[in-house]
PDB file of N, CA and C in Angstrom:
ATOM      1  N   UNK A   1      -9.183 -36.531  -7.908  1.00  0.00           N
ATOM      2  CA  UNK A   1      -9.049 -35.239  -7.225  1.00  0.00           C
ATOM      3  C   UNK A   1     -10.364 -34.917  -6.522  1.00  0.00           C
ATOM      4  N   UNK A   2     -10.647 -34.700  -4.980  1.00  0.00           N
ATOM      5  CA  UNK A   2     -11.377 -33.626  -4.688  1.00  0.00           C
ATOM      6  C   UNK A   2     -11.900 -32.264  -4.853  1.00  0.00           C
ATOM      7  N   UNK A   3     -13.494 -33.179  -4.762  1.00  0.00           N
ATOM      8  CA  UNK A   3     -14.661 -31.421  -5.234  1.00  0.00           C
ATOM      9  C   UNK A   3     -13.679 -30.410  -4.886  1.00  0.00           C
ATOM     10  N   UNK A   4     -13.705 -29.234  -5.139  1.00  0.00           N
ATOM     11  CA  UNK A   4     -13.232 -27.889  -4.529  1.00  0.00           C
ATOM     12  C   UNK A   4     -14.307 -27.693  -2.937  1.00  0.00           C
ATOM     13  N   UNK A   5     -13.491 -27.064  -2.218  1.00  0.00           N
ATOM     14  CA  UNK A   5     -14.295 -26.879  -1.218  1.00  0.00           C
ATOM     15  C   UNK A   5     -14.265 -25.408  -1.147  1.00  0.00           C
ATOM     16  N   UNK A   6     -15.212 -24.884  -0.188  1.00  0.00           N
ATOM     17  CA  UNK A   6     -15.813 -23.675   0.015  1.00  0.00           C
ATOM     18  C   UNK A   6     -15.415 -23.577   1.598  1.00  0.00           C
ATOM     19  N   UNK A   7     -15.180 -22.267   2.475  1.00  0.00           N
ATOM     20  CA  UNK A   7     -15.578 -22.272   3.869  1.00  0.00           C
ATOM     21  C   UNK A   7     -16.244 -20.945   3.722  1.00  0.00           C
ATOM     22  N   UNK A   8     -17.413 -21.759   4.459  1.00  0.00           N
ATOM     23  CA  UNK A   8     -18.690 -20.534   4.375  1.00  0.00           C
ATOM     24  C   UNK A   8     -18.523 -20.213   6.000  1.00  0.00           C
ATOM     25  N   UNK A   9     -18.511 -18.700   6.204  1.00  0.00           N
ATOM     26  CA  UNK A   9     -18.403 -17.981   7.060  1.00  0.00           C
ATOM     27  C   UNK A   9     -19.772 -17.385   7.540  1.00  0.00           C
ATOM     28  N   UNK A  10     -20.458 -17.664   8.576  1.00  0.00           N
ATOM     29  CA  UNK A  10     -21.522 -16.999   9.037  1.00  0.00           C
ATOM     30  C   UNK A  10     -21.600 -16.322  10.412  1.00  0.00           C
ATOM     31  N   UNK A  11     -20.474 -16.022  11.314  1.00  0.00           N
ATOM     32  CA  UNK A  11     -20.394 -15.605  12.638  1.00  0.00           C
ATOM     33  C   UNK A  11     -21.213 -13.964  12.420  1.00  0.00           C
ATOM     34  N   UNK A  12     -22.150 -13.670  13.462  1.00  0.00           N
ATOM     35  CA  UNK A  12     -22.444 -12.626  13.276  1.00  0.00           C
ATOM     36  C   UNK A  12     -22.276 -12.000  15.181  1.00  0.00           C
ATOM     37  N   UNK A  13     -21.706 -10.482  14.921  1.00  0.00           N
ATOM     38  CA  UNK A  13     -21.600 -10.193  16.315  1.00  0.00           C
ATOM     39  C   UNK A  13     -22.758  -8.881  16.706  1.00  0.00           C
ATOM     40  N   UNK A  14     -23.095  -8.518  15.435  1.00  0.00           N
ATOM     41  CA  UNK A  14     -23.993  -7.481  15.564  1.00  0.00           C
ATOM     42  C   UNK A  14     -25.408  -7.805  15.135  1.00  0.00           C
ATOM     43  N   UNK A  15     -25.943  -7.545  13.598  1.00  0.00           N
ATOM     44  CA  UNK A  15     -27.134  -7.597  13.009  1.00  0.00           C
ATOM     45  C   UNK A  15     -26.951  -8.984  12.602  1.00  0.00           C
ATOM     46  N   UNK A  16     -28.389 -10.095  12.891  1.00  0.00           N
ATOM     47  CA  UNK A  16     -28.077 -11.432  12.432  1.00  0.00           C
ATOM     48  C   UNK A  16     -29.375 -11.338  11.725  1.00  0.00           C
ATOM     49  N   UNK A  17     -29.014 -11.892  10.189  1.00  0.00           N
ATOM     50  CA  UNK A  17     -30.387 -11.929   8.977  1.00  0.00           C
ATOM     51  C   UNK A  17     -31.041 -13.803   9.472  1.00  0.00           C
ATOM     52  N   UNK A  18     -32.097 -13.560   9.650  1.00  0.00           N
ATOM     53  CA  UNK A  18     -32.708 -14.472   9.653  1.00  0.00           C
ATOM     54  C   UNK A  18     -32.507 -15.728   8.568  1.00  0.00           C
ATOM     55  N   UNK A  19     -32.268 -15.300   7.496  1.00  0.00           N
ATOM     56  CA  UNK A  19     -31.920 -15.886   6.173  1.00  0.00           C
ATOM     57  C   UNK A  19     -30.317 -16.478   5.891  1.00  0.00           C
ATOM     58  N   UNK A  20     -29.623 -16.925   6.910  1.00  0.00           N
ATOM     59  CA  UNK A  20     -28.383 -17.838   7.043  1.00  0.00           C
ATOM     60  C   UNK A  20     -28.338 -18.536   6.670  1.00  0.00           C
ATOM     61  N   UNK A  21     -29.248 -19.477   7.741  1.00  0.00           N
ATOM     62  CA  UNK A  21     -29.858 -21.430   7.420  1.00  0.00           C
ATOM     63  C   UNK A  21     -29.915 -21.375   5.839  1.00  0.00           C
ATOM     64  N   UNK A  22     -31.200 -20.575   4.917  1.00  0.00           N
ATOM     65  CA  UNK A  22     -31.487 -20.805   3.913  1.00  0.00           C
ATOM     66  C   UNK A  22     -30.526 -20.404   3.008  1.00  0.00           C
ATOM     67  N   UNK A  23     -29.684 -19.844   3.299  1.00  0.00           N
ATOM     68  CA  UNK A  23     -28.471 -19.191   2.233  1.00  0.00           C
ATOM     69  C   UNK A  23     -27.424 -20.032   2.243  1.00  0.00           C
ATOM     70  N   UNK A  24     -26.922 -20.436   3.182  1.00  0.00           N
ATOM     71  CA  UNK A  24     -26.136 -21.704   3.139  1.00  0.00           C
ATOM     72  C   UNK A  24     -26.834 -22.974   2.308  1.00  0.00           C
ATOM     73  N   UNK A  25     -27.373 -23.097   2.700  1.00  0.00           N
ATOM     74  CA  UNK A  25     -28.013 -24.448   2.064  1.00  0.00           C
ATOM     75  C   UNK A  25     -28.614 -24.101   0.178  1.00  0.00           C
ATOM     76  N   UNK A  26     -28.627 -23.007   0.104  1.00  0.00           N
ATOM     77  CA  UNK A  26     -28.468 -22.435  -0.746  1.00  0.00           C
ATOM     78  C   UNK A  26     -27.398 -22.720  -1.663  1.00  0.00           C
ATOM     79  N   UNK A  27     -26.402 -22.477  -1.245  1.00  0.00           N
ATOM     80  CA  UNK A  27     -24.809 -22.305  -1.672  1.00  0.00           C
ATOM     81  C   UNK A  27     -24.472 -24.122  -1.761  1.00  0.00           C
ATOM     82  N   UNK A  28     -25.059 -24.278  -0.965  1.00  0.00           N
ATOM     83  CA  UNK A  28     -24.596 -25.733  -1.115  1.00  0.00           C
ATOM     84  C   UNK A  28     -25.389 -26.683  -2.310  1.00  0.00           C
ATOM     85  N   UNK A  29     -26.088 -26.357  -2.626  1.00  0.00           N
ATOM     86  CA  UNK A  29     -27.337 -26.587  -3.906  1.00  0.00           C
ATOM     87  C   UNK A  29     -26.705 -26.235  -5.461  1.00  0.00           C
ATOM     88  N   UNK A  30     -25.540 -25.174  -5.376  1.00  0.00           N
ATOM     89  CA  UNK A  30     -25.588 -24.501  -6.640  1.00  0.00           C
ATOM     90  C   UNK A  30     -24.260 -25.292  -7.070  1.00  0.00           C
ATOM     91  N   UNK A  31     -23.638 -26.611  -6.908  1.00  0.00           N
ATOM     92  CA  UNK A  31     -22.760 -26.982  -7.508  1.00  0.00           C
ATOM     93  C   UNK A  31     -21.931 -28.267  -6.860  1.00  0.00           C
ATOM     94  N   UNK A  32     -21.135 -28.868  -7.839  1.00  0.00           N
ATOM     95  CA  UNK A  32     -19.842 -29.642  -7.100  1.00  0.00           C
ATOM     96  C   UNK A  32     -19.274 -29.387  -7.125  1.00  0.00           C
ATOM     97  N   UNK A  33     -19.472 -29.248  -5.437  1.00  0.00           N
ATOM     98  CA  UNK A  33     -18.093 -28.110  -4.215  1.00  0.00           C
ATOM     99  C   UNK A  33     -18.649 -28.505  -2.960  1.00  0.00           C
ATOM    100  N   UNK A  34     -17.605 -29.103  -1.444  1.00  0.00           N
ATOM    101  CA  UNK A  34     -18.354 -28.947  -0.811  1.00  0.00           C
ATOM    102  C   UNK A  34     -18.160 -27.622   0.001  1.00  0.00           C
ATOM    103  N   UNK A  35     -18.786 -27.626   0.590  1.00  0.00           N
ATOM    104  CA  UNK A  35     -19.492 -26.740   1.397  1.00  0.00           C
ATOM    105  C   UNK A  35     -19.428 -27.141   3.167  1.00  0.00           C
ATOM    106  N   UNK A  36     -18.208 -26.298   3.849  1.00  0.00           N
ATOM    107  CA  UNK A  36     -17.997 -26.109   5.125  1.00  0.00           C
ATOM    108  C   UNK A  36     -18.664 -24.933   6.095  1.00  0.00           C
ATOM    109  N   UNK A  37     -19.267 -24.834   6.549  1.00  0.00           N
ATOM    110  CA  UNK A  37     -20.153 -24.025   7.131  1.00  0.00           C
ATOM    111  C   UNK A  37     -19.965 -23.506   8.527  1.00  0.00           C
ATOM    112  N   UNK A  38     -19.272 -22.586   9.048  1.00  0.00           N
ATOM    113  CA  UNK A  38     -19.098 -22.560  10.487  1.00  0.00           C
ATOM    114  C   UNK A  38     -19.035 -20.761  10.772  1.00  0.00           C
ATOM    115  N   UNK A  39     -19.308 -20.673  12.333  1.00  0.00           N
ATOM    116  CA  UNK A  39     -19.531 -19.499  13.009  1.00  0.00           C
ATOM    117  C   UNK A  39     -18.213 -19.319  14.054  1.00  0.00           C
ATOM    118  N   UNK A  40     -17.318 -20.355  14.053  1.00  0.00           N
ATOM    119  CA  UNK A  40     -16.185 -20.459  14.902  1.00  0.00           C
ATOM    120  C   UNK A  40     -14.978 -20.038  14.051  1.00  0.00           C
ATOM    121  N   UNK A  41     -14.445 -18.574  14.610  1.00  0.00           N
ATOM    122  CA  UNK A  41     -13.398 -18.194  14.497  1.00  0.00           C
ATOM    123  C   UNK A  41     -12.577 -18.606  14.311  1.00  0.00           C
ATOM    124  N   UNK A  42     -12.233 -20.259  14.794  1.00  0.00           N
ATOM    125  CA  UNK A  42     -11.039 -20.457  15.101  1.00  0.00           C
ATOM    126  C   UNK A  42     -10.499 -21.507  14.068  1.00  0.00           C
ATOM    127  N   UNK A  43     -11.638 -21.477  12.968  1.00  0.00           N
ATOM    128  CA  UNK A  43     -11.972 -22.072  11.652  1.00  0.00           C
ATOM    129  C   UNK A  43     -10.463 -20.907  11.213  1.00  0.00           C
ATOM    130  N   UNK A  44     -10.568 -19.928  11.164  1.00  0.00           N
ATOM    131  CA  UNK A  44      -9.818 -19.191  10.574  1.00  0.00           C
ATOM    132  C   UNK A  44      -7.736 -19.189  10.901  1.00  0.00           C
ATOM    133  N   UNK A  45      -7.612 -19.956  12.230  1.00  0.00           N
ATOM    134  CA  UNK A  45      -6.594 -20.280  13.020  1.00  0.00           C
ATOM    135  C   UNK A  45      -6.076 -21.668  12.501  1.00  0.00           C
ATOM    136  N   UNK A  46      -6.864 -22.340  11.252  1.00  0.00           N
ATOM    137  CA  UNK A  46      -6.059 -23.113  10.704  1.00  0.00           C
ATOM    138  C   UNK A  46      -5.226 -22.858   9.261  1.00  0.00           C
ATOM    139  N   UNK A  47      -5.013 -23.955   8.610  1.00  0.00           N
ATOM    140  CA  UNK A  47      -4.955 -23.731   7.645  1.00  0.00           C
ATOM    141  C   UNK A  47      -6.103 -23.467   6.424  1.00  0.00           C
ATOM    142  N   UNK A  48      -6.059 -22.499   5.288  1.00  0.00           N
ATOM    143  CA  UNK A  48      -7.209 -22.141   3.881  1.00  0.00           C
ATOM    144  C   UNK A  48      -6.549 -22.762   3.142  1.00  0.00           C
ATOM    145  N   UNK A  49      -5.474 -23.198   2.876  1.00  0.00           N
ATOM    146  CA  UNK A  49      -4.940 -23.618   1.620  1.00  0.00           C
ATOM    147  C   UNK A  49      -6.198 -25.025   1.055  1.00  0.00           C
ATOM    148  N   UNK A  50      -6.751 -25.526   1.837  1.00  0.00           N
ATOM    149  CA  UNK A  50      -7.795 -26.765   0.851  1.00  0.00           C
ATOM    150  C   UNK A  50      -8.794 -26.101   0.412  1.00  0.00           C
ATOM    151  N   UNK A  51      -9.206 -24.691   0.383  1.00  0.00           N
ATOM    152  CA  UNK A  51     -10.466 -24.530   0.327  1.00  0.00           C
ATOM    153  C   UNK A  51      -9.963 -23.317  -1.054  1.00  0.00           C
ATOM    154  N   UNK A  52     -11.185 -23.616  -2.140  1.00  0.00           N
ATOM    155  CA  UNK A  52     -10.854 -22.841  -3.249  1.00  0.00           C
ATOM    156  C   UNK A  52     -11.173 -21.243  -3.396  1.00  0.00           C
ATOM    157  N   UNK A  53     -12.032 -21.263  -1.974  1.00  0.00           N
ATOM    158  CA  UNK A  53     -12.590 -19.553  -1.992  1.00  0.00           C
ATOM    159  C   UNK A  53     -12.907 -19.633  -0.224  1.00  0.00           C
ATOM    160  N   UNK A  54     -13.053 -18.485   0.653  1.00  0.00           N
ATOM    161  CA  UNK A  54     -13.707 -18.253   1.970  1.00  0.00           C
ATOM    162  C   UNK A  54     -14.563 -17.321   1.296  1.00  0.00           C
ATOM    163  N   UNK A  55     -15.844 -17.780   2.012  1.00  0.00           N
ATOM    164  CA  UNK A  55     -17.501 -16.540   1.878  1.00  0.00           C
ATOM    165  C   UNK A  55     -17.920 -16.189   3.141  1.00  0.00           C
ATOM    166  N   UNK A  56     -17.148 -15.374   3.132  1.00  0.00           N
ATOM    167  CA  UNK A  56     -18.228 -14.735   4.485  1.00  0.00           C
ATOM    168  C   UNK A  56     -19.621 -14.144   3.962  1.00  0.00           C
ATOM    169  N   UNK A  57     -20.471 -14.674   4.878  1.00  0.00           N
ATOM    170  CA  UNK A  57     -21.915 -14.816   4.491  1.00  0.00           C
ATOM    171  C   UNK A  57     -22.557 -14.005   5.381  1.00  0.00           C
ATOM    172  N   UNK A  58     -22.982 -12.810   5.013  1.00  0.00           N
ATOM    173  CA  UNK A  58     -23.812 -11.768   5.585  1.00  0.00           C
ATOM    174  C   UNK A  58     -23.486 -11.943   6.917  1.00  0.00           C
ATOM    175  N   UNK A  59     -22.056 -12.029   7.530  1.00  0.00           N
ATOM    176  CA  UNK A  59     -21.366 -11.759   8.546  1.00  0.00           C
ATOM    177  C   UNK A  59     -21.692 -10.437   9.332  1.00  0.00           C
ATOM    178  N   UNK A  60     -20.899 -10.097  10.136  1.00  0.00           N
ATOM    179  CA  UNK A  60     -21.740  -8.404  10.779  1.00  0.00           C
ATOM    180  C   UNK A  60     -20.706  -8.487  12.089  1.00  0.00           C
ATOM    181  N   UNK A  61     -20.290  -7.066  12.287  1.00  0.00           N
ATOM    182  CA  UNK A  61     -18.930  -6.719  13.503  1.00  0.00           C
ATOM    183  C   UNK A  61     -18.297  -7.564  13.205  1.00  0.00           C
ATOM    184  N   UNK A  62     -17.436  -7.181  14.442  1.00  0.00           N
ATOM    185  CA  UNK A  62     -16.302  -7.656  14.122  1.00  0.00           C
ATOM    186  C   UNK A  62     -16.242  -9.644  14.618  1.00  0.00           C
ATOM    187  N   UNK A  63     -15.514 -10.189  13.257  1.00  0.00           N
ATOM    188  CA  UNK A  63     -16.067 -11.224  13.489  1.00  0.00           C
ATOM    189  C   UNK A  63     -14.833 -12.141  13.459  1.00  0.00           C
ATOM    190  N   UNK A  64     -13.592 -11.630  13.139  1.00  0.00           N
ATOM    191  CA  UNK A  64     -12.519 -12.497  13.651  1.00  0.00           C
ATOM    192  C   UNK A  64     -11.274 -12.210  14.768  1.00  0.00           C
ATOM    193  N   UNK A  65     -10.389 -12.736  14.803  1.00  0.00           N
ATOM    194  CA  UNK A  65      -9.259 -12.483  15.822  1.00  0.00           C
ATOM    195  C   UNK A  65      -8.467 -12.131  15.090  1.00  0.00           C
ATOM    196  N   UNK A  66      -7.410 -11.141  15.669  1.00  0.00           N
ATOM    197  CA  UNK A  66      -6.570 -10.804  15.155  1.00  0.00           C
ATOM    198  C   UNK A  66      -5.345 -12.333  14.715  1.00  0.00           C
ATOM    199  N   UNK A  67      -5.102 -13.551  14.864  1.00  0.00           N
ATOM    200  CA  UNK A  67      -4.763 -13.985  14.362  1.00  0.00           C
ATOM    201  C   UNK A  67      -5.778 -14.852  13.051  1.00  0.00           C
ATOM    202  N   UNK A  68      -7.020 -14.781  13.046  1.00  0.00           N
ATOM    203  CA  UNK A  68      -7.428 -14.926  11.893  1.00  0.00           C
ATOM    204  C   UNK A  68      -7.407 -14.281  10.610  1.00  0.00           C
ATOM    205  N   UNK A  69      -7.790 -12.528  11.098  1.00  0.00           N
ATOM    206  CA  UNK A  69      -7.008 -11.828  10.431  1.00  0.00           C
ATOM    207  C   UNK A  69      -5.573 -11.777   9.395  1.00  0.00           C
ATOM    208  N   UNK A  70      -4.599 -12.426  10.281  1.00  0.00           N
ATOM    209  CA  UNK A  70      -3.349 -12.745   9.537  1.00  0.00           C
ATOM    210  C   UNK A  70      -3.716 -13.742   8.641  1.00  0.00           C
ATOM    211  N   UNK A  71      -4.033 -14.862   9.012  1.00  0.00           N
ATOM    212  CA  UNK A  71      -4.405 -16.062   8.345  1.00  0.00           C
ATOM    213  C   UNK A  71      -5.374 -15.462   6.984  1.00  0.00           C
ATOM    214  N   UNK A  72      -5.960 -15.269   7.299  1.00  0.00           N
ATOM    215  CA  UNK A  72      -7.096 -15.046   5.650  1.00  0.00           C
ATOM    216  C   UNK A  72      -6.528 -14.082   4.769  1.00  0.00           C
ATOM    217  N   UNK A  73      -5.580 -12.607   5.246  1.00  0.00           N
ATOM    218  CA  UNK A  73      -4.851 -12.187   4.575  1.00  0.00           C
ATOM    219  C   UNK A  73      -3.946 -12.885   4.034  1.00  0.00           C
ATOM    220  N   UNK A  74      -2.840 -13.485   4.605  1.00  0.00           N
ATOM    221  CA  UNK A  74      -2.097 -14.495   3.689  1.00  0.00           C
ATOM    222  C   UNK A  74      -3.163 -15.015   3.072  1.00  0.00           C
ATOM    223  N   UNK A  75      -4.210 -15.655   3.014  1.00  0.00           N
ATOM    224  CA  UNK A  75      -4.535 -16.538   2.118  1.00  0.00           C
ATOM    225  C   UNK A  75      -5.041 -16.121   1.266  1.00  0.00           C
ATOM    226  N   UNK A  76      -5.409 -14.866   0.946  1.00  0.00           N
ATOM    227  CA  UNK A  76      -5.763 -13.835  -0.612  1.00  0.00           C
ATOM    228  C   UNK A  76      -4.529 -13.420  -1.027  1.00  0.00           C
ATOM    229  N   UNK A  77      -3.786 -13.247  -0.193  1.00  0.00           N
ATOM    230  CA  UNK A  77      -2.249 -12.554  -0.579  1.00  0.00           C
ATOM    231  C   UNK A  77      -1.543 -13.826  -1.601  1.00  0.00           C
ATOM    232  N   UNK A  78      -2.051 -14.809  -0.938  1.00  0.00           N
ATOM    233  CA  UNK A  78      -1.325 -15.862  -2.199  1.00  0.00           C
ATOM    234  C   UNK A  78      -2.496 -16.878  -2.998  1.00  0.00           C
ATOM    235  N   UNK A  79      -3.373 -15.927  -3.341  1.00  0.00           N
ATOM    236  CA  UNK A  79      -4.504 -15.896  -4.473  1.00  0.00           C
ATOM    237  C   UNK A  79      -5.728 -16.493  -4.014  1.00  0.00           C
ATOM    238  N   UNK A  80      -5.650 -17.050  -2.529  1.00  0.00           N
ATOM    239  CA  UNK A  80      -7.172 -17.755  -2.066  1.00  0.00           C
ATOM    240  C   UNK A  80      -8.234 -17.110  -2.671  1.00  0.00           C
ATOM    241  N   UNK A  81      -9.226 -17.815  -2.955  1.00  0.00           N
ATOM    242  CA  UNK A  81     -10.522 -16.331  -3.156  1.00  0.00           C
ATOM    243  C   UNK A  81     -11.383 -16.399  -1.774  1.00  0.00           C
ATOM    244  N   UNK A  82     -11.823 -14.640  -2.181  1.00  0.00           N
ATOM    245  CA  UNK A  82     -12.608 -14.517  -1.221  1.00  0.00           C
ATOM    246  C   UNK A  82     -14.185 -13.730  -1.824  1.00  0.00           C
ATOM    247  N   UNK A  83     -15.291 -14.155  -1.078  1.00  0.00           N
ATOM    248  CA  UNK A  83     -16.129 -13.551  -1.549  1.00  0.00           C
ATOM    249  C   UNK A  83     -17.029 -13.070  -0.378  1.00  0.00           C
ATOM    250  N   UNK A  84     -17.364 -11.571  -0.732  1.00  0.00           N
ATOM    251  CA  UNK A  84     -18.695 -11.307   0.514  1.00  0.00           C
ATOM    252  C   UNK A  84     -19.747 -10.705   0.290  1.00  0.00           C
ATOM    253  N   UNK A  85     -20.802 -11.545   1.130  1.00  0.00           N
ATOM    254  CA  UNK A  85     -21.885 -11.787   0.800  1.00  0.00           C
ATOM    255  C   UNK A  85     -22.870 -10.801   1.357  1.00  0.00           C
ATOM    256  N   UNK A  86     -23.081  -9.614   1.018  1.00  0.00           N
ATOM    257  CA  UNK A  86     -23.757  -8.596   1.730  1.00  0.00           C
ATOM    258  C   UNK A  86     -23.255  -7.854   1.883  1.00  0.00           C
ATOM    259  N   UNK A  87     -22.992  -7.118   3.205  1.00  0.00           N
ATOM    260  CA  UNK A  87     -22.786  -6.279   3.695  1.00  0.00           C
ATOM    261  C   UNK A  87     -21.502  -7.084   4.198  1.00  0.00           C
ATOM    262  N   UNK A  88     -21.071  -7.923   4.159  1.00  0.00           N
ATOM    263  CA  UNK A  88     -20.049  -8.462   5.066  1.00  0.00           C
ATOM    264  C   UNK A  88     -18.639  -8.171   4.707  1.00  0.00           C
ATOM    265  N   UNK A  89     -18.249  -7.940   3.986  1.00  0.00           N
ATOM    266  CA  UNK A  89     -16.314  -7.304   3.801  1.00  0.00           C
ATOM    267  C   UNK A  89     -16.512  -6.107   3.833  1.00  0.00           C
ATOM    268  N   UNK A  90     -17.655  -5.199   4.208  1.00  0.00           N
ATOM    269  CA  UNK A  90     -17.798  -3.986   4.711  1.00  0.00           C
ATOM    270  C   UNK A  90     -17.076  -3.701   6.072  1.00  0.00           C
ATOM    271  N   UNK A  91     -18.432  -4.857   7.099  1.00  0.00           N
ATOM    272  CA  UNK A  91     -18.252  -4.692   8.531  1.00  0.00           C
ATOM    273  C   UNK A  91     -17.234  -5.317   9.364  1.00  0.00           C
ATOM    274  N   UNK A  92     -16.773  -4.019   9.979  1.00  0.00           N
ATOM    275  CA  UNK A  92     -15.515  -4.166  10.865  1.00  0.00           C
ATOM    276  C   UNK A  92     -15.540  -3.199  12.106  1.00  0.00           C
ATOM    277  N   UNK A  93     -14.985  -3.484  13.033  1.00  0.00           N
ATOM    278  CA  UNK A  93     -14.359  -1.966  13.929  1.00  0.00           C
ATOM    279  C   UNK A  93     -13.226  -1.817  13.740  1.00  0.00           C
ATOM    280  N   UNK A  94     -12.002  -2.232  13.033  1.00  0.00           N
ATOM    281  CA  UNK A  94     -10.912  -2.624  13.028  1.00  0.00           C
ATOM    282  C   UNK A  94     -10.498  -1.002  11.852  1.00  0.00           C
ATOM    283  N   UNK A  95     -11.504  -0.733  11.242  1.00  0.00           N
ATOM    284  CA  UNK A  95     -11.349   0.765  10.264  1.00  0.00           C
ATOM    285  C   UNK A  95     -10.940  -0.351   8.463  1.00  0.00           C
ATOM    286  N   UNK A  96     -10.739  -1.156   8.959  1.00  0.00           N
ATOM    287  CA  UNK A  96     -10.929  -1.734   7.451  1.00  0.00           C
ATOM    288  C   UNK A  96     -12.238  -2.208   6.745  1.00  0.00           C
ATOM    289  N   UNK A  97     -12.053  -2.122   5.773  1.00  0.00           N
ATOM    290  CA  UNK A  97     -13.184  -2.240   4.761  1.00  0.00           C
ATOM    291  C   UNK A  97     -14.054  -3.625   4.331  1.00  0.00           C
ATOM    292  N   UNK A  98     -12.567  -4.159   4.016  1.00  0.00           N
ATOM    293  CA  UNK A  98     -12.626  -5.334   3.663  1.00  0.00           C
ATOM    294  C   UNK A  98     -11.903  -6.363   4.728  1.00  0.00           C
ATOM    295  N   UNK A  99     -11.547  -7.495   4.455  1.00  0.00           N
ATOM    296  CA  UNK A  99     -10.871  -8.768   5.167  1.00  0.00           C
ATOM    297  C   UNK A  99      -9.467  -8.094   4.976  1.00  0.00           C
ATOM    298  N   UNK A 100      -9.026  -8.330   3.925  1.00  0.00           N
ATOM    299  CA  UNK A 100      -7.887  -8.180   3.279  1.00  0.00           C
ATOM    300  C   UNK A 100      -7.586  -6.810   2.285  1.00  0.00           C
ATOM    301  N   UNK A 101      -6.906  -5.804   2.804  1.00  0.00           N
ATOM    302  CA  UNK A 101      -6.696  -5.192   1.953  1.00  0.00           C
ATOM    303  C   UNK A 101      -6.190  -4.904   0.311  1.00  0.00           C
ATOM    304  N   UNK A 102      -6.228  -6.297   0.239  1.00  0.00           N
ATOM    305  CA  UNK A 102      -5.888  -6.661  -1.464  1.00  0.00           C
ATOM    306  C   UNK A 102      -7.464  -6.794  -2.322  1.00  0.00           C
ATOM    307  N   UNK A 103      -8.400  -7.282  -0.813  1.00  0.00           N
ATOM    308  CA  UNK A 103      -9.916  -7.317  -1.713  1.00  0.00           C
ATOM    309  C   UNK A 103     -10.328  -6.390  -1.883  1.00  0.00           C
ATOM    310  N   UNK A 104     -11.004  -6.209  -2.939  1.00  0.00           N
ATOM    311  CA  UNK A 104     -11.666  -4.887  -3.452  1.00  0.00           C
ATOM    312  C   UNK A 104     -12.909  -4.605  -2.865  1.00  0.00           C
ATOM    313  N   UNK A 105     -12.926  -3.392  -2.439  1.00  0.00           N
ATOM    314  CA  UNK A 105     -14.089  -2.665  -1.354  1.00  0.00           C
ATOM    315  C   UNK A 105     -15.379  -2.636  -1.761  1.00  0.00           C
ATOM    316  N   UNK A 106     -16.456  -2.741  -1.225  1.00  0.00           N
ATOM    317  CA  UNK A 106     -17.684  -2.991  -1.195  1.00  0.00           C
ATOM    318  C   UNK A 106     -18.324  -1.747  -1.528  1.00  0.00           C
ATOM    319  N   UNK A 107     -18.849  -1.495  -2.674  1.00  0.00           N
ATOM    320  CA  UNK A 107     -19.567   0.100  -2.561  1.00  0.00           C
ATOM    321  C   UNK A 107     -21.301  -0.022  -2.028  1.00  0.00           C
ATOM    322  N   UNK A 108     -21.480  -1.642  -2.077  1.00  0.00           N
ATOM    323  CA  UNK A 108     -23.313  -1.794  -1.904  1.00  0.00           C
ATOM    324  C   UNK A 108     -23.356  -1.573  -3.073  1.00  0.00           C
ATOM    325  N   UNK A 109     -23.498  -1.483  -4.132  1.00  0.00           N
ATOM    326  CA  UNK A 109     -24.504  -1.062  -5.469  1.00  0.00           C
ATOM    327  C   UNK A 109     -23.269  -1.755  -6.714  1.00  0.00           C
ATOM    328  N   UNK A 110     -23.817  -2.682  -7.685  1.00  0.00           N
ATOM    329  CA  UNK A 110     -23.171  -3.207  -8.787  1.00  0.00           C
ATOM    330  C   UNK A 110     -22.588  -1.245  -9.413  1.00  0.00           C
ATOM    331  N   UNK A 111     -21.700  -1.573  -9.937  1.00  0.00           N
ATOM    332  CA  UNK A 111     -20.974  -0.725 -10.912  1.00  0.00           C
ATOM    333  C   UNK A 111     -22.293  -0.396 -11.703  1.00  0.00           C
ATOM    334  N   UNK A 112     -22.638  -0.707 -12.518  1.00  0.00           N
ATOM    335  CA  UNK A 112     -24.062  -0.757 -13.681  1.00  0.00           C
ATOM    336  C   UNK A 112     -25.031   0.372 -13.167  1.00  0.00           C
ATOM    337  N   UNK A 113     -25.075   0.181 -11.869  1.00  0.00           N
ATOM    338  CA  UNK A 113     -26.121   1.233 -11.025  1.00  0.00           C
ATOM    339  C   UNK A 113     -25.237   2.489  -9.939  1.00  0.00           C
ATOM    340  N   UNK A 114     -24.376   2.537 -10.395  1.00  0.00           N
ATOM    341  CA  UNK A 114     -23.180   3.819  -9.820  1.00  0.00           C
ATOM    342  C   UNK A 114     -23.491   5.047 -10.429  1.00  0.00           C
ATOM    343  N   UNK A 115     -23.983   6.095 -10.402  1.00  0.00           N
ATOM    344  CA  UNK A 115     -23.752   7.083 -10.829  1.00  0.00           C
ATOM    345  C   UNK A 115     -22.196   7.332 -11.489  1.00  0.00           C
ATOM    346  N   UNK A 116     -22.116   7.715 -12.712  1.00  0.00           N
ATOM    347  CA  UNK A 116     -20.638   8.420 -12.904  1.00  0.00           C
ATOM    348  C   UNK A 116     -20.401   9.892 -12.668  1.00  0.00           C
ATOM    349  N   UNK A 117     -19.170   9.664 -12.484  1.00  0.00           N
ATOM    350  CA  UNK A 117     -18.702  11.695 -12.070  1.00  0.00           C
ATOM    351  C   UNK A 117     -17.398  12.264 -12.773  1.00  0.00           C
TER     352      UNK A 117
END
């Protein structure tokens, strides 16, 4: 059987962190998994089913098409994982929060450091 693979998401349309290069390569260091790395949208216009999680990686605006959109929703909708890395399942113009409205919203701050009310 094949490593699990990863598609690491880095398209940025607004704020770009200098710290990409090293975060990817990063990610690619911490295990056996590989590690797909791209800024092309149209990564998202195929099929996710080989890949065990999508990371969008300190991504910024709006950073897919509305048919990628569909695509990555189905693919949490039928359990893909997704993970984001920063600020990134925040940023959108689209008024959503996240990628997928099944992922759980980004508050910036671990639970642990939330004020309760």
């Amino acid at each position: 059987m094949p490593a699990p693979a990863l598609l690491v998401y880095t398209r940025t349309a607004d704020y770009r962190h200098d710290s990409l290069p090293a975060a990817v390569t990063a990610l690619r260091s911490l295990g056996d998994f590989a590690v797909d790395a791209t800024e092309d949208p149209a990564a998202f216009e195929e099929p996710l089913d080989r890949y065990a999680a999508v990371v969008f990686l300190s991504t910024s605006g709006e950073v897919l098409t509305p048919a990628g959109r569909e695509r990555l929703a189905a693919y949490t909708a039928a359990g893909g994982g997704f993970v984001g890395v920063h600020a990134a399942p925040a940023r959108s113009t689209t008024g959503r929060t996240t990628a997928n409205s099944s992922a759980p919203a980004s508050t910036g701050t671990p639970p642990s450091s939330r004020a309760a009310s």
